[in-house]
PDB file of N, CA and C in Angstrom:
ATOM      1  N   UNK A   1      23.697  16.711  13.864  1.00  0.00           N
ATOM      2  CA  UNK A   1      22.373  17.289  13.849  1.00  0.00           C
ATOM      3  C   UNK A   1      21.398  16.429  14.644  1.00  0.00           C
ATOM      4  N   UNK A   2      21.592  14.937  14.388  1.00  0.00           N
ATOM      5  CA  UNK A   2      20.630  14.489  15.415  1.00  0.00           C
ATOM      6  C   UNK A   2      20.690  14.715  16.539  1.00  0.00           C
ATOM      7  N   UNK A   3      22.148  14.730  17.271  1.00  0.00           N
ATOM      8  CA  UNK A   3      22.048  15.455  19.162  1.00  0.00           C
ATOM      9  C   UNK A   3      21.223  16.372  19.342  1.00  0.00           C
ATOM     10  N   UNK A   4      21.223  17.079  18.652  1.00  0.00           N
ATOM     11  CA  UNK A   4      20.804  18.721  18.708  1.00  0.00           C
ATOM     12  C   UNK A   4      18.826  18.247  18.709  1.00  0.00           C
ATOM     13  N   UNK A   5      18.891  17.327  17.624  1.00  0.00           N
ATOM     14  CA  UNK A   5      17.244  17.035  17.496  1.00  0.00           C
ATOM     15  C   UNK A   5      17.003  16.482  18.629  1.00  0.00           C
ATOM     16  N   UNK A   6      17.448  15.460  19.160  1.00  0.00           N
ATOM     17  CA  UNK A   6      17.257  14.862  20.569  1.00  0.00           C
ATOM     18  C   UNK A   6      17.510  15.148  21.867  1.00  0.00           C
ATOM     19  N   UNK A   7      18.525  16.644  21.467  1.00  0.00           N
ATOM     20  CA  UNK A   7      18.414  17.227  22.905  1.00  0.00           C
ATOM     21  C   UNK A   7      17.036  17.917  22.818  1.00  0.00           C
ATOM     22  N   UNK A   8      16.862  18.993  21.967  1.00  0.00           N
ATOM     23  CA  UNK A   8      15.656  19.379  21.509  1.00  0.00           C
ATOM     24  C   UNK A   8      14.253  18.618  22.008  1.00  0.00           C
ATOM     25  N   UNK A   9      14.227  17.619  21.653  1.00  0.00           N
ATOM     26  CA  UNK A   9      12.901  16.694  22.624  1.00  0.00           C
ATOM     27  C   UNK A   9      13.166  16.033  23.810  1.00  0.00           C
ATOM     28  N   UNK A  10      14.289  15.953  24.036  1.00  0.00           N
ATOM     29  CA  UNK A  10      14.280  15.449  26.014  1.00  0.00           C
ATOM     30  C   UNK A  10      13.901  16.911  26.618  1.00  0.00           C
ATOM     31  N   UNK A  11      14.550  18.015  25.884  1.00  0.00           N
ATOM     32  CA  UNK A  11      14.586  19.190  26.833  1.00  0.00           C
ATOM     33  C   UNK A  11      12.720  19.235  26.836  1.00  0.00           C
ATOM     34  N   UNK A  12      12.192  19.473  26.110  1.00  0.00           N
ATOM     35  CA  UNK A  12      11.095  19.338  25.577  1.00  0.00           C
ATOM     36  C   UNK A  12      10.058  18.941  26.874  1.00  0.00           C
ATOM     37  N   UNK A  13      10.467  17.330  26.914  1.00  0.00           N
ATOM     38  CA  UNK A  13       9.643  16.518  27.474  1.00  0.00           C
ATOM     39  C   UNK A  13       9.989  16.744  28.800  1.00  0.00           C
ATOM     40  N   UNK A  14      11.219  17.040  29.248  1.00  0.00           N
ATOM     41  CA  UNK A  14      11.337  17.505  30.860  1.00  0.00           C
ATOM     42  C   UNK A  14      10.844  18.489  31.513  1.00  0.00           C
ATOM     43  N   UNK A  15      10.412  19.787  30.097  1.00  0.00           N
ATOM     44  CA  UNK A  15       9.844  20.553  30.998  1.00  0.00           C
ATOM     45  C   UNK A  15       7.971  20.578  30.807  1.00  0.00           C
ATOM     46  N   UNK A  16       8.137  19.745  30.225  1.00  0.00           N
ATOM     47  CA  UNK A  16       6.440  19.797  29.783  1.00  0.00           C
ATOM     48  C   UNK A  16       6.074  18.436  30.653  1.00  0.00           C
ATOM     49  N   UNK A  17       6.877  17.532  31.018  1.00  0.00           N
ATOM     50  CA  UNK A  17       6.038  16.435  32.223  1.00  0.00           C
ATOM     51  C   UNK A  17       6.764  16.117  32.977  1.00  0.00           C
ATOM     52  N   UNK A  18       8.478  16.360  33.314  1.00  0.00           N
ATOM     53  CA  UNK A  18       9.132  16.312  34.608  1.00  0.00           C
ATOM     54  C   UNK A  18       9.451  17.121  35.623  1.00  0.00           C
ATOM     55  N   UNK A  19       9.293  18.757  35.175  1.00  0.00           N
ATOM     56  CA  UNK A  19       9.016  20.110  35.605  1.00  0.00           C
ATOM     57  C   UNK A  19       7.767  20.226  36.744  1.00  0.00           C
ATOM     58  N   UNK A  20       7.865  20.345  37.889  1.00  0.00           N
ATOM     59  CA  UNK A  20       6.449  20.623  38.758  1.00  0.00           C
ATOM     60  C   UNK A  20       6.782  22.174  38.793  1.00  0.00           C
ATOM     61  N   UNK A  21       5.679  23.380  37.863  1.00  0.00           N
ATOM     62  CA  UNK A  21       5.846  24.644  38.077  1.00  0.00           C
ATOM     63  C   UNK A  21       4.955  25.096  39.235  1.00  0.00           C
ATOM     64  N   UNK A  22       5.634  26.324  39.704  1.00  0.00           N
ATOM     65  CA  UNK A  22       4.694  26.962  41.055  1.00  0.00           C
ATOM     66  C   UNK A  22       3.074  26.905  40.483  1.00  0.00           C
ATOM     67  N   UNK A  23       2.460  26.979  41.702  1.00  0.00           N
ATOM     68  CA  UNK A  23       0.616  27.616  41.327  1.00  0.00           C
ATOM     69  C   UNK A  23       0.815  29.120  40.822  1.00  0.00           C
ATOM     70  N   UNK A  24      -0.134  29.609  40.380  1.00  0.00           N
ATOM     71  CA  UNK A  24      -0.373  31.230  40.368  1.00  0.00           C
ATOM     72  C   UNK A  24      -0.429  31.936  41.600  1.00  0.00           C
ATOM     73  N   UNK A  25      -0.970  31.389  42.561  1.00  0.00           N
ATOM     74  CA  UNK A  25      -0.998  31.527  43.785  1.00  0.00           C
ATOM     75  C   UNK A  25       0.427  31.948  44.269  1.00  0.00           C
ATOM     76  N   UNK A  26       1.120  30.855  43.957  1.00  0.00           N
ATOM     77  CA  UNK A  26       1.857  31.116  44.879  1.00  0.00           C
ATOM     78  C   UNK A  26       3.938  32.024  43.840  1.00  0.00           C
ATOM     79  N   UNK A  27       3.561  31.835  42.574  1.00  0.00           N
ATOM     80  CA  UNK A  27       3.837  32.991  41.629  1.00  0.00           C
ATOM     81  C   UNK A  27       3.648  34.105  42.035  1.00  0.00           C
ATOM     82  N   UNK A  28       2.265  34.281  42.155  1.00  0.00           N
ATOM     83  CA  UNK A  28       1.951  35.867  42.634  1.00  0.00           C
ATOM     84  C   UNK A  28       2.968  36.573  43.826  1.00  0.00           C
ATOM     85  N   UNK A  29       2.949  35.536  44.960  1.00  0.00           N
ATOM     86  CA  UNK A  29       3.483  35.626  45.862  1.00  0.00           C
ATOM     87  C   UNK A  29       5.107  35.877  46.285  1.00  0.00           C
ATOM     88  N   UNK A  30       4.885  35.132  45.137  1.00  0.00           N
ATOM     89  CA  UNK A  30       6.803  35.157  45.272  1.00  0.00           C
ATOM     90  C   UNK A  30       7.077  36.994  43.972  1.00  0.00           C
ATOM     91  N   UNK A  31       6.221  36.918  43.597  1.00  0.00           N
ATOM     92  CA  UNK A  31       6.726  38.379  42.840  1.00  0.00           C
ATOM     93  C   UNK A  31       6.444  39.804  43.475  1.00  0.00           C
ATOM     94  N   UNK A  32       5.014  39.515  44.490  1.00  0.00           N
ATOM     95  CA  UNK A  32       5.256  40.309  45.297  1.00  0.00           C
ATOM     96  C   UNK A  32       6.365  40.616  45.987  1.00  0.00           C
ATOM     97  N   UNK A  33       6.947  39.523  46.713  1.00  0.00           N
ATOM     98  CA  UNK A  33       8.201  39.851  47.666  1.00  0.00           C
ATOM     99  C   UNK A  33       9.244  39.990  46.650  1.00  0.00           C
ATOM    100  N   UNK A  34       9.583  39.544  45.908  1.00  0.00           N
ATOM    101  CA  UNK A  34      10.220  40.235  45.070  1.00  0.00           C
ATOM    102  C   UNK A  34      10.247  41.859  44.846  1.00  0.00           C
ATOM    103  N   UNK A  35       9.239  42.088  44.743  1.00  0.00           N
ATOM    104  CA  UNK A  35       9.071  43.982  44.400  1.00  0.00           C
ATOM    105  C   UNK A  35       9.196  44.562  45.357  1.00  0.00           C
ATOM    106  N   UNK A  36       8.566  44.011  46.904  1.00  0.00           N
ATOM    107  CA  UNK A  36       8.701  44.817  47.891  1.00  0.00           C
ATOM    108  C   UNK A  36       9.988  44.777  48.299  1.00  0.00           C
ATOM    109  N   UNK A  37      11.273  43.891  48.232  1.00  0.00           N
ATOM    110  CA  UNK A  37      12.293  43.274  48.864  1.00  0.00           C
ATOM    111  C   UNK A  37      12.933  44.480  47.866  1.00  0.00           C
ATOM    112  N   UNK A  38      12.564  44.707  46.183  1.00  0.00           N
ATOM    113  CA  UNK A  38      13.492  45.701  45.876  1.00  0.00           C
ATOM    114  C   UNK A  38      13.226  46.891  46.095  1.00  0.00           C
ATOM    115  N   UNK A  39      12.274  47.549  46.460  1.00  0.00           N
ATOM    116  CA  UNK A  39      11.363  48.494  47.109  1.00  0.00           C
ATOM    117  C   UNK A  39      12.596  49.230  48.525  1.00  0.00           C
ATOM    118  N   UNK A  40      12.338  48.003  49.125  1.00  0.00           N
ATOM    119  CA  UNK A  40      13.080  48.539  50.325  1.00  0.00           C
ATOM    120  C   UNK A  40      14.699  48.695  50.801  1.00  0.00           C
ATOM    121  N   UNK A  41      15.195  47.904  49.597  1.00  0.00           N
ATOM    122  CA  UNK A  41      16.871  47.717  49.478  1.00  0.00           C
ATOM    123  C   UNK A  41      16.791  49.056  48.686  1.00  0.00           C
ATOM    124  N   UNK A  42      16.081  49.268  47.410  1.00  0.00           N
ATOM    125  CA  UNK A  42      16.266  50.795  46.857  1.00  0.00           C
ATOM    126  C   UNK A  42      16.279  51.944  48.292  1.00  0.00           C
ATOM    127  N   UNK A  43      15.220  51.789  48.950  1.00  0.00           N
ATOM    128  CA  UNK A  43      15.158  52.830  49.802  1.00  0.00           C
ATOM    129  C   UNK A  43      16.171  53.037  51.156  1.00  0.00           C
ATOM    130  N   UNK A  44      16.442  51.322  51.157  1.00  0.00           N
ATOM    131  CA  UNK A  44      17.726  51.812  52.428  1.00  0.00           C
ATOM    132  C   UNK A  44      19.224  52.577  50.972  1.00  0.00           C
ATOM    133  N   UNK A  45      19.273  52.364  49.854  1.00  0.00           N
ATOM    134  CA  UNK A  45      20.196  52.571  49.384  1.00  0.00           C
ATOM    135  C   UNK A  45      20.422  54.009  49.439  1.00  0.00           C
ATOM    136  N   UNK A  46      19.097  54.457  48.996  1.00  0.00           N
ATOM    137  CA  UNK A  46      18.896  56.176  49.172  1.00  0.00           C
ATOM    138  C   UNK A  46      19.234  56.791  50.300  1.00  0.00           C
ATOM    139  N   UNK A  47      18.948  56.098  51.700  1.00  0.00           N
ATOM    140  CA  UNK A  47      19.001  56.419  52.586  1.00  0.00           C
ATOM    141  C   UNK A  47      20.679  56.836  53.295  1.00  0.00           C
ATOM    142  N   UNK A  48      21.299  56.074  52.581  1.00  0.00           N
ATOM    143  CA  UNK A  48      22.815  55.672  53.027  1.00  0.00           C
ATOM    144  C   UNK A  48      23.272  56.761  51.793  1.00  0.00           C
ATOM    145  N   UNK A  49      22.731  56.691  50.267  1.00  0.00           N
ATOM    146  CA  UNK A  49      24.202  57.639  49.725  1.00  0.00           C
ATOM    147  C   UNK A  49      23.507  59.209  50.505  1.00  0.00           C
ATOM    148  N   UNK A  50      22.295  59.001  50.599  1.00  0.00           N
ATOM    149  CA  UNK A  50      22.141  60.777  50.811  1.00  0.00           C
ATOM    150  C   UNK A  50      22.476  61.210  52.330  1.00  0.00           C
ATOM    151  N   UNK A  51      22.988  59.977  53.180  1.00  0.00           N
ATOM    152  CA  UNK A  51      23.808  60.707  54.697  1.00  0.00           C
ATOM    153  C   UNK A  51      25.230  60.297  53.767  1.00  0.00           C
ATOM    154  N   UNK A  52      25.686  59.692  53.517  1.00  0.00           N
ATOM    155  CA  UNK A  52      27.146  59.583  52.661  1.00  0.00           C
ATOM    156  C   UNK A  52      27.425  61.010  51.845  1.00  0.00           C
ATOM    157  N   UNK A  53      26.208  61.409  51.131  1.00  0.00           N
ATOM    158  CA  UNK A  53      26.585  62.742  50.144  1.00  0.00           C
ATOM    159  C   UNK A  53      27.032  63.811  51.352  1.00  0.00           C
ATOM    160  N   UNK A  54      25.822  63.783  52.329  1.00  0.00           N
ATOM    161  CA  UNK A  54      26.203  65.390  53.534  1.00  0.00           C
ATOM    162  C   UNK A  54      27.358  65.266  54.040  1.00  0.00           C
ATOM    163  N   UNK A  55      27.733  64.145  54.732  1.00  0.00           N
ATOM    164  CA  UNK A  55      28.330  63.580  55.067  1.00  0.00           C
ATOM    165  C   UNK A  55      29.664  64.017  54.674  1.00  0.00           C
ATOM    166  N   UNK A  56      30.225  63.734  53.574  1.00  0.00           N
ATOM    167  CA  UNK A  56      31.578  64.404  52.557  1.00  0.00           C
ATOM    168  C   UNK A  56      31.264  65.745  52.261  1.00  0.00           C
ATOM    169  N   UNK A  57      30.175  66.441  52.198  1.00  0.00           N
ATOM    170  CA  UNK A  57      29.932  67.937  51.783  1.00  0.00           C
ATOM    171  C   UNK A  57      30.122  68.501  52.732  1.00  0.00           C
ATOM    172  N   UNK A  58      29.728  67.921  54.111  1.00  0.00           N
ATOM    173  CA  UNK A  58      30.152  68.755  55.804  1.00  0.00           C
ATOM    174  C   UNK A  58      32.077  68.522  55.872  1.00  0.00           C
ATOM    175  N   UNK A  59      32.321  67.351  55.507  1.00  0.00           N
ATOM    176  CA  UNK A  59      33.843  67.067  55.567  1.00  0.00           C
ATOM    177  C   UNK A  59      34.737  68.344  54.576  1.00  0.00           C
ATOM    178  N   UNK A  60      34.173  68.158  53.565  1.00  0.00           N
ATOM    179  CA  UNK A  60      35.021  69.406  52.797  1.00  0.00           C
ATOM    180  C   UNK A  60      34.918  70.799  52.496  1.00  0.00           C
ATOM    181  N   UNK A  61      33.596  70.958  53.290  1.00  0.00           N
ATOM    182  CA  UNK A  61      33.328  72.447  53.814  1.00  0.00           C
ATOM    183  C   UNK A  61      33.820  73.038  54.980  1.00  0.00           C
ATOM    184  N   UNK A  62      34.732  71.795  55.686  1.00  0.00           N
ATOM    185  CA  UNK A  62      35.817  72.332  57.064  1.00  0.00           C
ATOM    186  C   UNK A  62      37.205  73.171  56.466  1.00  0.00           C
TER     187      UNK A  62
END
Protein backbone atom coordinates (compact mmCIF):
# COMPACT_ATOMS: atom_id res chain seq x y z
CA UNK A 1 0.00 0.00 0.00
CA UNK A 2 2.69 2.41 0.53
CA UNK A 3 3.97 2.14 -3.37
CA UNK A 4 0.68 2.85 -4.42
CA UNK A 5 0.67 6.01 -1.77
CA UNK A 6 3.96 7.17 -3.19
CA UNK A 7 3.33 6.56 -6.60
CA UNK A 8 0.17 8.52 -5.96
CA UNK A 9 2.30 11.74 -4.90
CA UNK A 10 5.28 11.61 -7.36
CA UNK A 11 2.56 11.20 -10.04
CA UNK A 12 1.00 14.10 -8.32
CA UNK A 13 3.93 16.34 -8.11
CA UNK A 14 5.09 15.69 -11.79
CA UNK A 15 2.20 16.84 -13.16
CA UNK A 16 1.44 19.76 -11.03
CA UNK A 17 5.34 21.23 -11.22
CA UNK A 18 7.32 19.06 -13.80
CA UNK A 19 4.53 19.10 -16.56
CA UNK A 20 4.95 22.45 -18.88
CA UNK A 21 1.06 22.41 -20.27
CA UNK A 22 0.21 24.19 -23.69
CA UNK A 23 -1.21 28.06 -23.37
CA UNK A 24 -4.97 28.34 -24.23
CA UNK A 25 -3.78 29.96 -27.07
CA UNK A 26 -2.22 27.64 -28.39
CA UNK A 27 -4.85 24.58 -27.10
CA UNK A 28 -7.28 26.38 -29.01
CA UNK A 29 -5.20 25.96 -31.89
CA UNK A 30 -4.26 22.69 -31.88
CA UNK A 31 -8.16 21.68 -31.52
CA UNK A 32 -9.00 23.64 -34.23
CA UNK A 33 -6.79 21.64 -36.59
CA UNK A 34 -7.84 18.89 -35.08
CA UNK A 35 -11.61 19.39 -36.22
CA UNK A 36 -10.78 20.74 -39.46
CA UNK A 37 -8.14 17.80 -40.25
CA UNK A 38 -11.31 15.50 -39.29
CA UNK A 39 -13.62 17.61 -41.30
CA UNK A 40 -11.73 16.98 -44.35
CA UNK A 41 -10.51 13.22 -44.05
CA UNK A 42 -14.50 12.67 -43.34
CA UNK A 43 -15.12 14.43 -46.60
CA UNK A 44 -12.40 12.92 -48.80
CA UNK A 45 -13.87 9.56 -47.21
CA UNK A 46 -17.34 10.36 -48.62
CA UNK A 47 -15.93 11.30 -51.59
CA UNK A 48 -14.16 7.90 -52.40
CA UNK A 49 -17.03 5.37 -50.99
CA UNK A 50 -19.69 7.34 -53.06
CA UNK A 51 -17.41 6.98 -56.60
CA UNK A 52 -16.59 3.31 -55.06
CA UNK A 53 -20.59 2.74 -54.49
CA UNK A 54 -21.35 3.89 -58.59
CA UNK A 55 -18.57 2.53 -59.38
CA UNK A 56 -19.66 -1.40 -58.43
CA UNK A 57 -23.42 -0.44 -59.27
CA UNK A 58 -22.18 0.52 -63.07
CA UNK A 59 -19.96 -2.87 -62.80
CA UNK A 60 -22.95 -5.08 -61.97
CA UNK A 61 -25.47 -3.47 -64.02
CA UNK A 62 -23.25 -4.80 -67.19
Amino acid sequence: MRKFIKYLKESFTELTKKTSWPSWDKLQGSAILVMVTTVLLAAVLFVVDFAFQHLMTLIYTL
